[in-house]
N, C-alpha and C. Protein backbone atom coordinates (compact mmCIF):
# COMPACT_ATOMS: atom_id res chain seq x y z
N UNK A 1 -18.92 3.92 -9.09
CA UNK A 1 -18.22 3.01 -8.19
C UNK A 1 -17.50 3.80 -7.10
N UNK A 2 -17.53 3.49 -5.80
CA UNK A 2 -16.75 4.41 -4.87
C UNK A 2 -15.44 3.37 -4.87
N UNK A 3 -14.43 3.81 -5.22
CA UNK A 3 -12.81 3.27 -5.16
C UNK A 3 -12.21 3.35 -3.95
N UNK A 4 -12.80 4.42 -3.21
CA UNK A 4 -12.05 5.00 -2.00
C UNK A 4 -12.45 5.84 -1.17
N UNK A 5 -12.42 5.17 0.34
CA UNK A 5 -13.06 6.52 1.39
C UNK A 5 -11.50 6.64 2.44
N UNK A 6 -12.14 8.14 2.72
CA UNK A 6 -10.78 8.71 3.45
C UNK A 6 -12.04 9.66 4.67
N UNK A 7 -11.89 9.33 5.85
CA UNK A 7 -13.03 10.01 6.88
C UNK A 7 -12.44 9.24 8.18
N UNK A 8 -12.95 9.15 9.01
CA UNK A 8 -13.05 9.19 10.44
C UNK A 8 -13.77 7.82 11.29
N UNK A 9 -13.04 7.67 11.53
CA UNK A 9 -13.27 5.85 12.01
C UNK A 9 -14.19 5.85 12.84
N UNK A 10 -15.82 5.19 12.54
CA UNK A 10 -16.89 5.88 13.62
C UNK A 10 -17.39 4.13 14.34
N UNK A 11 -16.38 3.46 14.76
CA UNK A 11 -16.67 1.98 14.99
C UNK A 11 -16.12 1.12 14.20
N UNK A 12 -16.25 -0.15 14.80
CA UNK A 12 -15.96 -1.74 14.04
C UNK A 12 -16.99 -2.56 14.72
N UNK A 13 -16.76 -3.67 14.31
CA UNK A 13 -17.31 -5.27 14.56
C UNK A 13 -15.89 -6.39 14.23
N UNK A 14 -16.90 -7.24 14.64
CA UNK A 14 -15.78 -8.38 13.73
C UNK A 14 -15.88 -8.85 12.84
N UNK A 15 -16.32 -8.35 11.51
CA UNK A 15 -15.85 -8.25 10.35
C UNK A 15 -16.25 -6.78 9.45
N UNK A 16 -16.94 -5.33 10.22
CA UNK A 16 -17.27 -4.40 9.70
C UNK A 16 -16.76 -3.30 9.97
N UNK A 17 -16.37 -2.31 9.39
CA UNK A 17 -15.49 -1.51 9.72
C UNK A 17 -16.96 0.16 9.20
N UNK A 18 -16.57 0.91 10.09
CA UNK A 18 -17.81 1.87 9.85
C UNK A 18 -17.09 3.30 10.26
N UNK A 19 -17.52 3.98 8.50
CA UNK A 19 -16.28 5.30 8.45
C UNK A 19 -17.68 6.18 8.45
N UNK A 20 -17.36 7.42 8.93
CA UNK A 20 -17.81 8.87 8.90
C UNK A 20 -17.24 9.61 7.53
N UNK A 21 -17.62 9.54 6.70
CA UNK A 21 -17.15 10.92 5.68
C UNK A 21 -18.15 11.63 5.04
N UNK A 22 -17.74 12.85 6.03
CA UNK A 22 -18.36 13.96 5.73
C UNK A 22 -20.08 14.04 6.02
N UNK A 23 -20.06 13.45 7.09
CA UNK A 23 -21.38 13.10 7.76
C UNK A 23 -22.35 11.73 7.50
N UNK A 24 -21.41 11.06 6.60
CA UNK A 24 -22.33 10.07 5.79
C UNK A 24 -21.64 8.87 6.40
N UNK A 25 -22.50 7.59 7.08
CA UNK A 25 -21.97 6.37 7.29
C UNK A 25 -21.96 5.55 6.54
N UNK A 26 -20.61 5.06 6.42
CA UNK A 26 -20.16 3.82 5.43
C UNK A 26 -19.67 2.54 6.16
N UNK A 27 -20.62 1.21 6.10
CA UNK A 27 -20.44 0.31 6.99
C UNK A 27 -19.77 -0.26 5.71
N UNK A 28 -18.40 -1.36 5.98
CA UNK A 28 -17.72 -1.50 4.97
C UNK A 28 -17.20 -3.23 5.36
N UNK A 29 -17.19 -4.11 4.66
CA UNK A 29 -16.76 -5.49 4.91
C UNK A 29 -15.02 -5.64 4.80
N UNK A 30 -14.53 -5.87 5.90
CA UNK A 30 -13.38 -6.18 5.73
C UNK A 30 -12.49 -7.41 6.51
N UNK A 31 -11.18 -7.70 5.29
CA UNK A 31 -10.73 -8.74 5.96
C UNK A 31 -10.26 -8.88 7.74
N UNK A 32 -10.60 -9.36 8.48
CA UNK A 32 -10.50 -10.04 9.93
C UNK A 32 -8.97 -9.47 10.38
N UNK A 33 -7.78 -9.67 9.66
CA UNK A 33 -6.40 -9.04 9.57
C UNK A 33 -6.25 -7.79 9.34
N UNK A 34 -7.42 -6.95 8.64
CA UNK A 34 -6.92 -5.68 8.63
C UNK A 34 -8.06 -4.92 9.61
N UNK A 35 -9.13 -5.52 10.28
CA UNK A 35 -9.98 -4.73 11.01
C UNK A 35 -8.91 -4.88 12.37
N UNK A 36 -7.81 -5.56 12.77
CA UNK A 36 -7.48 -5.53 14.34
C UNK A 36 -6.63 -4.29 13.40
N UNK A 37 -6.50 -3.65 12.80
CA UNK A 37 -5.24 -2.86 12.39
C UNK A 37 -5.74 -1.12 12.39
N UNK A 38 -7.02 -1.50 12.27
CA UNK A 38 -7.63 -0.20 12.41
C UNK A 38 -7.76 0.41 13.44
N UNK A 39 -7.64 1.82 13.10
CA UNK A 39 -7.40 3.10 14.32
C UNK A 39 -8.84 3.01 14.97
N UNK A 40 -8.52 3.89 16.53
CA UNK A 40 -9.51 3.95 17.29
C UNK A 40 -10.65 4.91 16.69
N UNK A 41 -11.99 5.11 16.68
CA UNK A 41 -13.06 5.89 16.44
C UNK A 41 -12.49 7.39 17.02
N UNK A 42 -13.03 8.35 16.25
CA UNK A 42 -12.56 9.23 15.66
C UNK A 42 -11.07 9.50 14.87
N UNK A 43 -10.33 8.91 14.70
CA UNK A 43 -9.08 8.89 13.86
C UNK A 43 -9.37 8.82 12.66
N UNK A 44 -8.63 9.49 11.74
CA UNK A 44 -8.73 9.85 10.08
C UNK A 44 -8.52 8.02 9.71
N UNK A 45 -8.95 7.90 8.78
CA UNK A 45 -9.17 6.74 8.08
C UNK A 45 -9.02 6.38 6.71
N UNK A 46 -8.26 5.74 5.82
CA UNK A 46 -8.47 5.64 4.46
C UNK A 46 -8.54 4.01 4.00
N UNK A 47 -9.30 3.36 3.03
CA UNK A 47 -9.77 2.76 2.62
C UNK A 47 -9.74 2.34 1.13
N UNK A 48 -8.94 1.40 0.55
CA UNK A 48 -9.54 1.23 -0.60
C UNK A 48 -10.72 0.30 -0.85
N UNK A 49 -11.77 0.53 -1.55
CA UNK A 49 -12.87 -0.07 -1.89
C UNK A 49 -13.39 -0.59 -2.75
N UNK A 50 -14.12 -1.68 -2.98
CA UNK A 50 -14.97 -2.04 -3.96
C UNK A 50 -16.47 -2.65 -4.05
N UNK A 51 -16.86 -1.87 -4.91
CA UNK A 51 -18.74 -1.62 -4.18
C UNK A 51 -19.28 -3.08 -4.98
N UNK A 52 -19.87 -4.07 -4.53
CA UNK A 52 -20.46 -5.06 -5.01
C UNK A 52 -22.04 -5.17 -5.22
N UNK A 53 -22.74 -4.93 -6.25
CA UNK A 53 -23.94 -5.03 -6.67
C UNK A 53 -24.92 -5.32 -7.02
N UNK A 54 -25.77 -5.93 -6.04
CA UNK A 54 -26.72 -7.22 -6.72
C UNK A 54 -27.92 -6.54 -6.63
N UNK A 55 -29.40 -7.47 -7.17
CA UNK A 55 -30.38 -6.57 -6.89
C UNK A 55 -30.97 -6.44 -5.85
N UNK A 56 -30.40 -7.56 -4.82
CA UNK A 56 -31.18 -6.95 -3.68
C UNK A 56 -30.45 -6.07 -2.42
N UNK A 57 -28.59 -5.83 -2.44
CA UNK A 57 -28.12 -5.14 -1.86
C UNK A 57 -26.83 -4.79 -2.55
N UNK A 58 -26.24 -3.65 -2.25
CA UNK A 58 -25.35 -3.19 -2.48
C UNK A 58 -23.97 -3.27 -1.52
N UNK A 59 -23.59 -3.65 -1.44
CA UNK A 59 -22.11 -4.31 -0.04
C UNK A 59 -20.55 -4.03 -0.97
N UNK A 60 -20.20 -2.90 0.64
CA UNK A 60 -19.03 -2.01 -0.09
C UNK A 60 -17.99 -2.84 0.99
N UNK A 61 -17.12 -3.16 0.36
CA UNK A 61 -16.00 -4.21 1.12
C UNK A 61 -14.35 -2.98 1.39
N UNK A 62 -13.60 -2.87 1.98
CA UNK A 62 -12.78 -2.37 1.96
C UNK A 62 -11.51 -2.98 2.95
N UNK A 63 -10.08 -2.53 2.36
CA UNK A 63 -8.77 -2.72 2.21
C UNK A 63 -7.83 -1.31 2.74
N UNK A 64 -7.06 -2.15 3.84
CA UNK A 64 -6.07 -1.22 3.75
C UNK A 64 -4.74 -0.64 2.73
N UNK A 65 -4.60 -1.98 2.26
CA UNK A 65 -3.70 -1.87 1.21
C UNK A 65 -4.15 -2.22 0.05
N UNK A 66 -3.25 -1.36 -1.16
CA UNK A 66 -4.19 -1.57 -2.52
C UNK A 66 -3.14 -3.13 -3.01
N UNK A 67 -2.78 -3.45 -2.58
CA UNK A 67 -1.95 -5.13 -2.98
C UNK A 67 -3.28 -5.75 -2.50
N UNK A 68 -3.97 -5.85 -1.30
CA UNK A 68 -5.08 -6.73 -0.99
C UNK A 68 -6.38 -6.04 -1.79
N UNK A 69 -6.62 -5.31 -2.47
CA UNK A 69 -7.51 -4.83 -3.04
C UNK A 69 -7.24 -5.12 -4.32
N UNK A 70 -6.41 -5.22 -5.13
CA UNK A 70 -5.92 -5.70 -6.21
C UNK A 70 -6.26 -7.48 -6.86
N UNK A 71 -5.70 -8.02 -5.29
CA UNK A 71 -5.92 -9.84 -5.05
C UNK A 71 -7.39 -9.80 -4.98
N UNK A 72 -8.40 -9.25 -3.90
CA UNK A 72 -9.73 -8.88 -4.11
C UNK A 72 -10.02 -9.64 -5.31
N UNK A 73 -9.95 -8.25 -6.01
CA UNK A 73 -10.37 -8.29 -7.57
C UNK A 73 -10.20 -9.33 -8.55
N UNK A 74 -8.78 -10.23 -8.46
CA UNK A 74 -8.96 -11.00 -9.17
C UNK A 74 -9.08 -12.32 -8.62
N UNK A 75 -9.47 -11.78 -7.43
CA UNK A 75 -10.25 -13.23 -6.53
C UNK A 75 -11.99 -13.79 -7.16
N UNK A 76 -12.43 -12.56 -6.52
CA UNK A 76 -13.95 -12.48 -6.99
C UNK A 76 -14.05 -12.50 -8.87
N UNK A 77 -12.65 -12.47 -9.86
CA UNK A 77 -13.55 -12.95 -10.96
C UNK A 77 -13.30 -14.33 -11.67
N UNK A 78 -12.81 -15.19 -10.24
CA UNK A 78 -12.66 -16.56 -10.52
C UNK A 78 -14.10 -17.33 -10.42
N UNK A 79 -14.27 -18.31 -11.29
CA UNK A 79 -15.65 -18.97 -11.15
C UNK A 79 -16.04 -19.58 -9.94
N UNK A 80 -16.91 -18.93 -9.29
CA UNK A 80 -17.39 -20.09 -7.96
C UNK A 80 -16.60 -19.10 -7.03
N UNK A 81 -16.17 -18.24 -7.00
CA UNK A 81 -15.40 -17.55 -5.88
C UNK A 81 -16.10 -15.91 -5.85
N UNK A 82 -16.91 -15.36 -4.67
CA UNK A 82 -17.62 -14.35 -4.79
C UNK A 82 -17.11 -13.44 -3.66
N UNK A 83 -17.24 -12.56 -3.59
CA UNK A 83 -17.02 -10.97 -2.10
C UNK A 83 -16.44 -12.21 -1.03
N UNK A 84 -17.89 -12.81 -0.34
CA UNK A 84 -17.52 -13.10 1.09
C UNK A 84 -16.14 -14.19 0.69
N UNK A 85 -16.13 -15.30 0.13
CA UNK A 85 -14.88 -15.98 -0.49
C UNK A 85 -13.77 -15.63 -0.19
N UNK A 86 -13.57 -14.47 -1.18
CA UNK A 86 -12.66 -14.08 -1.45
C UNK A 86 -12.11 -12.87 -0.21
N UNK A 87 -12.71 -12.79 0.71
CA UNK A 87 -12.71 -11.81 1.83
C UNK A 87 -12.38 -12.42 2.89
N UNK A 88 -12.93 -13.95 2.78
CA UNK A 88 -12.11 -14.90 3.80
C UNK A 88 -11.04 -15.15 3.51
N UNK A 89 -10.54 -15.43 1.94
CA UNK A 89 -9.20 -16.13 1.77
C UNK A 89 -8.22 -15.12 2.39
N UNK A 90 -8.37 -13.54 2.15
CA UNK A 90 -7.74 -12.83 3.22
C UNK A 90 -7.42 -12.29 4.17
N UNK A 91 -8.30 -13.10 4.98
CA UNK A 91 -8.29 -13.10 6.46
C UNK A 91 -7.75 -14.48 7.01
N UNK A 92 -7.41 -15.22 6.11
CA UNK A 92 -7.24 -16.48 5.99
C UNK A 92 -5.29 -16.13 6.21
N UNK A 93 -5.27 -15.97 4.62
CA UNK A 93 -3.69 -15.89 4.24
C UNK A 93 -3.35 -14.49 4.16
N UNK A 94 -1.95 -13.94 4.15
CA UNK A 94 -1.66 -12.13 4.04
C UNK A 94 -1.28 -12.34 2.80
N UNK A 95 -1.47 -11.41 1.70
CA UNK A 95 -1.60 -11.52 0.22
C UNK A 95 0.18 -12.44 -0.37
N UNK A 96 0.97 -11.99 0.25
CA UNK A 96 2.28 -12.89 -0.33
C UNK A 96 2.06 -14.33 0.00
N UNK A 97 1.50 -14.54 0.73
CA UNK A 97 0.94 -16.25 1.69
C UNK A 97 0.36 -17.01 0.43
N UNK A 98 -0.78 -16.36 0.42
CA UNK A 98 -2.02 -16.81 -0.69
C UNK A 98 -1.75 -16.69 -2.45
N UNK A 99 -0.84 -15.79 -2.85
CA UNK A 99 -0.08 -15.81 -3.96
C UNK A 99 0.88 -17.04 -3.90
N UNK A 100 1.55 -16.94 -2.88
CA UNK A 100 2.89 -18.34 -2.75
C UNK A 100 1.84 -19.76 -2.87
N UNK A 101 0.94 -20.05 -2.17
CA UNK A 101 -0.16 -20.94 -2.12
C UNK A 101 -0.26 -21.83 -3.65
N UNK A 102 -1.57 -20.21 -4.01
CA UNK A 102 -1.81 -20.37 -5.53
C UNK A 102 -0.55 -20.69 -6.90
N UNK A 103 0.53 -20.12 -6.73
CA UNK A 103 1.66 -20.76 -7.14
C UNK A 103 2.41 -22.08 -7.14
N UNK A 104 2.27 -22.40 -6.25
CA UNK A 104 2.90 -23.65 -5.93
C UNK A 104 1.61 -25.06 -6.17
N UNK A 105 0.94 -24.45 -6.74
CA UNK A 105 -0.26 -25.52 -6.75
C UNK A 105 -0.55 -25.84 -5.15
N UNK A 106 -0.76 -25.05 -4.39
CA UNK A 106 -0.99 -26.00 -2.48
C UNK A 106 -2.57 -26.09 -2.85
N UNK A 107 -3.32 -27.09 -3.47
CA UNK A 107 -4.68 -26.98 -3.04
C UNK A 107 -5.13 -27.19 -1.99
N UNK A 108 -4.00 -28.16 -0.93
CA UNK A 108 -4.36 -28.29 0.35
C UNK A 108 -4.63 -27.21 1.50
N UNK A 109 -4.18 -26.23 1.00
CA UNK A 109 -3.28 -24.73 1.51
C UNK A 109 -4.58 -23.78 1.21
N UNK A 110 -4.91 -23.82 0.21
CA UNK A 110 -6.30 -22.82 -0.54
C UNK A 110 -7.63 -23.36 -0.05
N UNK A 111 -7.59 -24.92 0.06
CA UNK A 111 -8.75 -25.17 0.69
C UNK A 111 -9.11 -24.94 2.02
N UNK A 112 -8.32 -24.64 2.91
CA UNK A 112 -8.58 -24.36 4.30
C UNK A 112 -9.21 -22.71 4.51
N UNK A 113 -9.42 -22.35 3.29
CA UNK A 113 -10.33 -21.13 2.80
C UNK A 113 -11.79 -21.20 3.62
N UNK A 114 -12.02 -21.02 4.71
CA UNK A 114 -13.95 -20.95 4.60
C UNK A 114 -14.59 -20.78 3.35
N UNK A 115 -15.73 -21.60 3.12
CA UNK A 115 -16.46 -21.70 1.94
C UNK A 115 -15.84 -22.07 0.63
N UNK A 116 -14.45 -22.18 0.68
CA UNK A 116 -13.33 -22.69 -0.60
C UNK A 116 -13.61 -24.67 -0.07
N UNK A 117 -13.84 -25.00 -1.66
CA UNK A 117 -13.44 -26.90 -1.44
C UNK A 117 -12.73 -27.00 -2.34
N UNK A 118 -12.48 -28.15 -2.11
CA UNK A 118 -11.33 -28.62 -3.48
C UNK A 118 -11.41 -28.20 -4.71
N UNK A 119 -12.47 -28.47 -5.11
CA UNK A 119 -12.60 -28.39 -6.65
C UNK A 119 -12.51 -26.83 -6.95
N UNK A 120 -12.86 -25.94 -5.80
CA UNK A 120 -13.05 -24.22 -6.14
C UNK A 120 -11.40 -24.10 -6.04
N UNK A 121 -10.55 -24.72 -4.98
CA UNK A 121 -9.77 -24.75 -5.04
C UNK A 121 -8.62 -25.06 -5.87
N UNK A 122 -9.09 -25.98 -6.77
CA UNK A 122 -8.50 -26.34 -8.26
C UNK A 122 -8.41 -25.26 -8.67
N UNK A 123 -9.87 -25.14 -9.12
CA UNK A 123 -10.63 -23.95 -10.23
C UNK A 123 -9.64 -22.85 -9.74
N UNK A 124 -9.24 -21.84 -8.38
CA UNK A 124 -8.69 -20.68 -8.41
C UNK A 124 -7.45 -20.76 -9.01
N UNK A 125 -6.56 -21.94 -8.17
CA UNK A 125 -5.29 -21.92 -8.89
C UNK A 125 -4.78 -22.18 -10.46
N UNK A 126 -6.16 -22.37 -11.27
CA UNK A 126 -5.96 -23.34 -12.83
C UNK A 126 -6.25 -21.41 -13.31
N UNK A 127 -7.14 -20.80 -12.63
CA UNK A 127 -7.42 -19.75 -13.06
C UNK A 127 -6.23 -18.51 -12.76
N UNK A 128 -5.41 -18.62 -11.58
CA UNK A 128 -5.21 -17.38 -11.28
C UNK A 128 -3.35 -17.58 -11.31
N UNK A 129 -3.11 -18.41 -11.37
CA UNK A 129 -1.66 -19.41 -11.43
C UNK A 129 -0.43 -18.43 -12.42
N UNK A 130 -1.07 -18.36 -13.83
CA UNK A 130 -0.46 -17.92 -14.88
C UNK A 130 -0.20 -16.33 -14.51
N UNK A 131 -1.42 -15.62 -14.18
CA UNK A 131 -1.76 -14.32 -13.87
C UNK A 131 -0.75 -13.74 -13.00
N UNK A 132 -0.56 -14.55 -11.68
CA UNK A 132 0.18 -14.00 -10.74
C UNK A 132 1.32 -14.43 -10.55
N UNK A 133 2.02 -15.08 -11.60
CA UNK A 133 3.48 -15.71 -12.16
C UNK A 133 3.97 -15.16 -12.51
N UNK A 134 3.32 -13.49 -13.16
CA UNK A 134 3.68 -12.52 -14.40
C UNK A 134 4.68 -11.48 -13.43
N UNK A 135 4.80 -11.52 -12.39
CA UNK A 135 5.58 -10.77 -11.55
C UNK A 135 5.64 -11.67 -9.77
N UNK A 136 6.75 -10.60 -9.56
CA UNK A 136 7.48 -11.08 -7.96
C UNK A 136 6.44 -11.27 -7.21
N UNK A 137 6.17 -11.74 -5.88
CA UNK A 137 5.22 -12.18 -4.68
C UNK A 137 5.27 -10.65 -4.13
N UNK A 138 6.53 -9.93 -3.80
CA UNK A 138 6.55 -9.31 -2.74
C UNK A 138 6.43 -7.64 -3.57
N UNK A 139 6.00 -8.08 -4.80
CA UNK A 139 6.07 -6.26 -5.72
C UNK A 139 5.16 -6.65 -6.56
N UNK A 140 4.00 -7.47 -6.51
CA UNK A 140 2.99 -7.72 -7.92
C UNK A 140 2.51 -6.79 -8.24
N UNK A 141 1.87 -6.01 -7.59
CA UNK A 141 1.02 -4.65 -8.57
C UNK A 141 1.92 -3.83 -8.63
N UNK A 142 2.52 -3.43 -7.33
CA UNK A 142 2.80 -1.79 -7.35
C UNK A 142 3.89 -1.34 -8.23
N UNK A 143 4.72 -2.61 -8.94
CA UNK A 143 5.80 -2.17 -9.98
C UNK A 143 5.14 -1.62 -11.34
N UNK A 144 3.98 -2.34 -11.65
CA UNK A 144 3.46 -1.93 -13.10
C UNK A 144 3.13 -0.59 -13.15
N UNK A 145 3.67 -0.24 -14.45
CA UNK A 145 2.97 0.89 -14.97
C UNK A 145 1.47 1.84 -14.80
N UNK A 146 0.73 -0.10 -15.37
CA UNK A 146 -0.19 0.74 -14.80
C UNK A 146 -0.91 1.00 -13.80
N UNK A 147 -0.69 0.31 -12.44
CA UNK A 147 -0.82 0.27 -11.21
C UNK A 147 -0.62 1.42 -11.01
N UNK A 148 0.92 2.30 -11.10
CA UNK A 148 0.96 3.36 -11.19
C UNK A 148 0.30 4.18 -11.09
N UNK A 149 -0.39 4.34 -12.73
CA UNK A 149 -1.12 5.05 -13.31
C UNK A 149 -2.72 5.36 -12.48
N UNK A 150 -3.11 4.04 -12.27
CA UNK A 150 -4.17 4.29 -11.62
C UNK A 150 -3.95 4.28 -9.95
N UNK A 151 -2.84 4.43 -9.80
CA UNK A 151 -2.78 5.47 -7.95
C UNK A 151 -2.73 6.63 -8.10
N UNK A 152 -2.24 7.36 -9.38
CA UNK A 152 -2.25 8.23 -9.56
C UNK A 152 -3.52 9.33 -9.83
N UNK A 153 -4.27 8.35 -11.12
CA UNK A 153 -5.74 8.59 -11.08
C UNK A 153 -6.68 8.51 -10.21
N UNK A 154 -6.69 7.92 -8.72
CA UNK A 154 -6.90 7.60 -8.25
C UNK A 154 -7.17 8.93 -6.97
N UNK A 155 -5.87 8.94 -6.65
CA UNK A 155 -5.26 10.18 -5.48
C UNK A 155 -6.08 11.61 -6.28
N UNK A 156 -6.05 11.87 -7.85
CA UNK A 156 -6.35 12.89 -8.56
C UNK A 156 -7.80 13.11 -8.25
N UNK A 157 -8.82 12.05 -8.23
CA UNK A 157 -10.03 11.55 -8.27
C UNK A 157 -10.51 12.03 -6.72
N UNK A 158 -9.57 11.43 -5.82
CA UNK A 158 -9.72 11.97 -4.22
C UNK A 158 -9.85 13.59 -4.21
N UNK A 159 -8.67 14.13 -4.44
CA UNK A 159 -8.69 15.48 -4.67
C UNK A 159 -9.97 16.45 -5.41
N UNK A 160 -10.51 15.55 -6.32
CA UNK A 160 -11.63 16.76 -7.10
C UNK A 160 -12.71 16.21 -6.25
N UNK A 161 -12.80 15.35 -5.37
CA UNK A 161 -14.02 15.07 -4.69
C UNK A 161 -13.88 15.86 -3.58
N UNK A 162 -12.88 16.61 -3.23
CA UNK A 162 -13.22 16.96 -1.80
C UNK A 162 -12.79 18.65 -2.65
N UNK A 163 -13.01 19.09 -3.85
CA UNK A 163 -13.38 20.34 -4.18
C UNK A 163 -12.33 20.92 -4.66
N UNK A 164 -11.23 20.19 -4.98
CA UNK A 164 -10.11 20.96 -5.71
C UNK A 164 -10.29 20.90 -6.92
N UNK A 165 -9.97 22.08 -7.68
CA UNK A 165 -9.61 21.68 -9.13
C UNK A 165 -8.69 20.82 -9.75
N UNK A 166 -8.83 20.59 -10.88
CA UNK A 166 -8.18 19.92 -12.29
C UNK A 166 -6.46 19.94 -11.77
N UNK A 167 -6.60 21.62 -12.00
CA UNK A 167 -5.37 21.91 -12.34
C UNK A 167 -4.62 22.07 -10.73
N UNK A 168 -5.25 22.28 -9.84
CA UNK A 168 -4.24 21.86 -8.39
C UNK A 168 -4.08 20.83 -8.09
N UNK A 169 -5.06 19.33 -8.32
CA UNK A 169 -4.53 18.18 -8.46
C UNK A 169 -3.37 17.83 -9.13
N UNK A 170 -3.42 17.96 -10.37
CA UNK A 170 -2.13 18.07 -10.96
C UNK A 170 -1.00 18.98 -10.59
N UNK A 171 -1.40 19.48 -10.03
CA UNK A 171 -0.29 20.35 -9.89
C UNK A 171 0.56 19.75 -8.08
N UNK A 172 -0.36 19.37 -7.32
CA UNK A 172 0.07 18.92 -6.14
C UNK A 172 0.55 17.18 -6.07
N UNK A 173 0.03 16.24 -7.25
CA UNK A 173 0.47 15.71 -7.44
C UNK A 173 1.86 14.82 -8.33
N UNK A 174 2.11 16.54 -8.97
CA UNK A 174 3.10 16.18 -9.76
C UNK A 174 5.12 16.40 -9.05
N UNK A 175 5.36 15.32 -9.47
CA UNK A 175 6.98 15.30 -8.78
C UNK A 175 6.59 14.53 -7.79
N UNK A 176 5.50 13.55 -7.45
CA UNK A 176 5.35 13.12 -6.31
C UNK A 176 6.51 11.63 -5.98
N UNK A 177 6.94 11.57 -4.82
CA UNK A 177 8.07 10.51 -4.87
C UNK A 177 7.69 9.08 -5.19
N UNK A 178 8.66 8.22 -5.60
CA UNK A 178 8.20 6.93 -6.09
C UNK A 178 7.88 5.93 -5.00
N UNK A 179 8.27 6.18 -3.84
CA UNK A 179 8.09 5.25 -2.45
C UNK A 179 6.39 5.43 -2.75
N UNK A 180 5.84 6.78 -2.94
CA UNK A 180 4.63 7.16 -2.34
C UNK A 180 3.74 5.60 -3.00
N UNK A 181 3.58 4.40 -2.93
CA UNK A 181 3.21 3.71 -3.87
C UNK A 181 1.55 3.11 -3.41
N UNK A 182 1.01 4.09 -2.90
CA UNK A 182 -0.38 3.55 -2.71
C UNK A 182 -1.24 4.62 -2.91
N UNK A 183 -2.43 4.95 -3.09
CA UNK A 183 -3.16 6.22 -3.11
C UNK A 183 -3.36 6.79 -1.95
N UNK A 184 -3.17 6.17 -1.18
CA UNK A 184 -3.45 7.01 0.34
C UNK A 184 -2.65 7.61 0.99
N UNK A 185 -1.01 7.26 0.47
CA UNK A 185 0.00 7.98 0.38
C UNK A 185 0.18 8.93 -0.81
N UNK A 186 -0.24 9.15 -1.56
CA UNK A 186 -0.63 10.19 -2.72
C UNK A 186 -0.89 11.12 -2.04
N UNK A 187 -2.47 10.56 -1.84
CA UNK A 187 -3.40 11.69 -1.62
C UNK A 187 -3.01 12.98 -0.25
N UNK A 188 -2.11 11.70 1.05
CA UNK A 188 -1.65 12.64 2.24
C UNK A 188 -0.70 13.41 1.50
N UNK A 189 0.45 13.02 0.31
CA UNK A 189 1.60 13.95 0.11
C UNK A 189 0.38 15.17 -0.96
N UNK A 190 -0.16 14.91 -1.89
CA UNK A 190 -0.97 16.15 -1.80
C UNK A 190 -1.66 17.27 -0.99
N UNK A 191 -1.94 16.37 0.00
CA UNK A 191 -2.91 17.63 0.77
C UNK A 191 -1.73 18.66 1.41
N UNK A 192 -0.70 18.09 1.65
CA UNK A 192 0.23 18.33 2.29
C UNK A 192 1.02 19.48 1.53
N UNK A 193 0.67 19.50 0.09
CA UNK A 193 1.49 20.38 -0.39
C UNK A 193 0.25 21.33 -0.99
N UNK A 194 -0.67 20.52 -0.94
CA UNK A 194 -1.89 21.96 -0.89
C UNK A 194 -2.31 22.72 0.42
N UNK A 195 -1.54 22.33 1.37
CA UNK A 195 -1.68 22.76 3.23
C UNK A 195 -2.86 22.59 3.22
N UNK A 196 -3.95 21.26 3.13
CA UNK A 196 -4.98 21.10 3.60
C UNK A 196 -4.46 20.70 5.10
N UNK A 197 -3.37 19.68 5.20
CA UNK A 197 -2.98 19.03 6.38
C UNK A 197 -1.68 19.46 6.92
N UNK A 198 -1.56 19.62 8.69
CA UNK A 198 -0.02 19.84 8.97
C UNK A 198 0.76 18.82 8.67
């Protein structure tokens, strides 16, 4: 599964975002709100991702923030709700919007989803209601543990892909500050203390 690209912004569209890393093009589906947010072509770039797999294509969707990559995820494993769906609802609503929505029961609010109707609209909130009740609107993932854990694994994972060892990952990621709360802020305060970057 690719989790994450970090490379060089080689174009957009209006809804595709297309990174350079390390000579290799990655055309990537993203929400409508976070492609006006993206840097000009050639500028460093990071991405969280999730690769979707069917048999007749493979379609890698990507997020600036791991809060909208998180919602993603438990968008697409509601019944009747798939990638493009769930890629509109966030281009639709900004993830505290669409959490407040799904909370409050607004089916009126969820249905104005492209490709969302009522009844999918039922179906998300009967499904996703309880789930995202379990914590605040404005701190759902990034307080947990293991959210944590896996930015951490995450940033570590970045690091041995671009040729560091075990033990300098750990070692550049350890003591890292608690603000740092996304992997792409990890991974810059690592490189940073491995002087990959000024």
């Amino acid at each position: 599964m690719i989790a994450f690209l970090k490379g060089t912004m080689a174009g957009r569209s209006a809804d595709m975002a297309f990174v350079d890393v390390n000579g290799v093009g990655f055309a990537v589906y993203m929400p409508a709100t976070d492609i006006v947010k993206l840097p000009e072509a050639g500028a460093d770039v990071a991405l969280f991702t999730h690769l979707a797999v069917r048999e007749d294509a493979m379609t890698l969707y990507g997020f600036l923030s791991q809060e909208e990559h998180a919602l993603f995820l438990r968008l697409i494993g509601v019944s009747g709700i798939g990638p493009k769906a769930a890629l509109a609802a966030l281009s639709t609503f900004k993830p505290a919007e669409l959490i407040s929505a799904i909370q409050s029961e607004d089916v009126k609010a969820v249905s104005t989803i492209p490709g969302v109707g009522k009844k999918t609209a039922q179906r998300l909130i009967l499904e996703l209601k309880g789930n995202l009740a379990q914590a605040g609107e404005q701190d759902l993932f990034s307080a947990a543990t293991a959210a944590a854990t896996e930015r951490l694994q995450g940033a570590r994972d970045g690091l041995l892909a671009m040729g560091f060892t075990l033990a300098e990952a750990d070692l550049a990621l350890k003591g890292a500050p608690e603000e740092l709360n996304t992997e792409g802020a990890l991974l810059q305060y690592a490189l940073k203390r491995l002087g990959s970057v000024g």
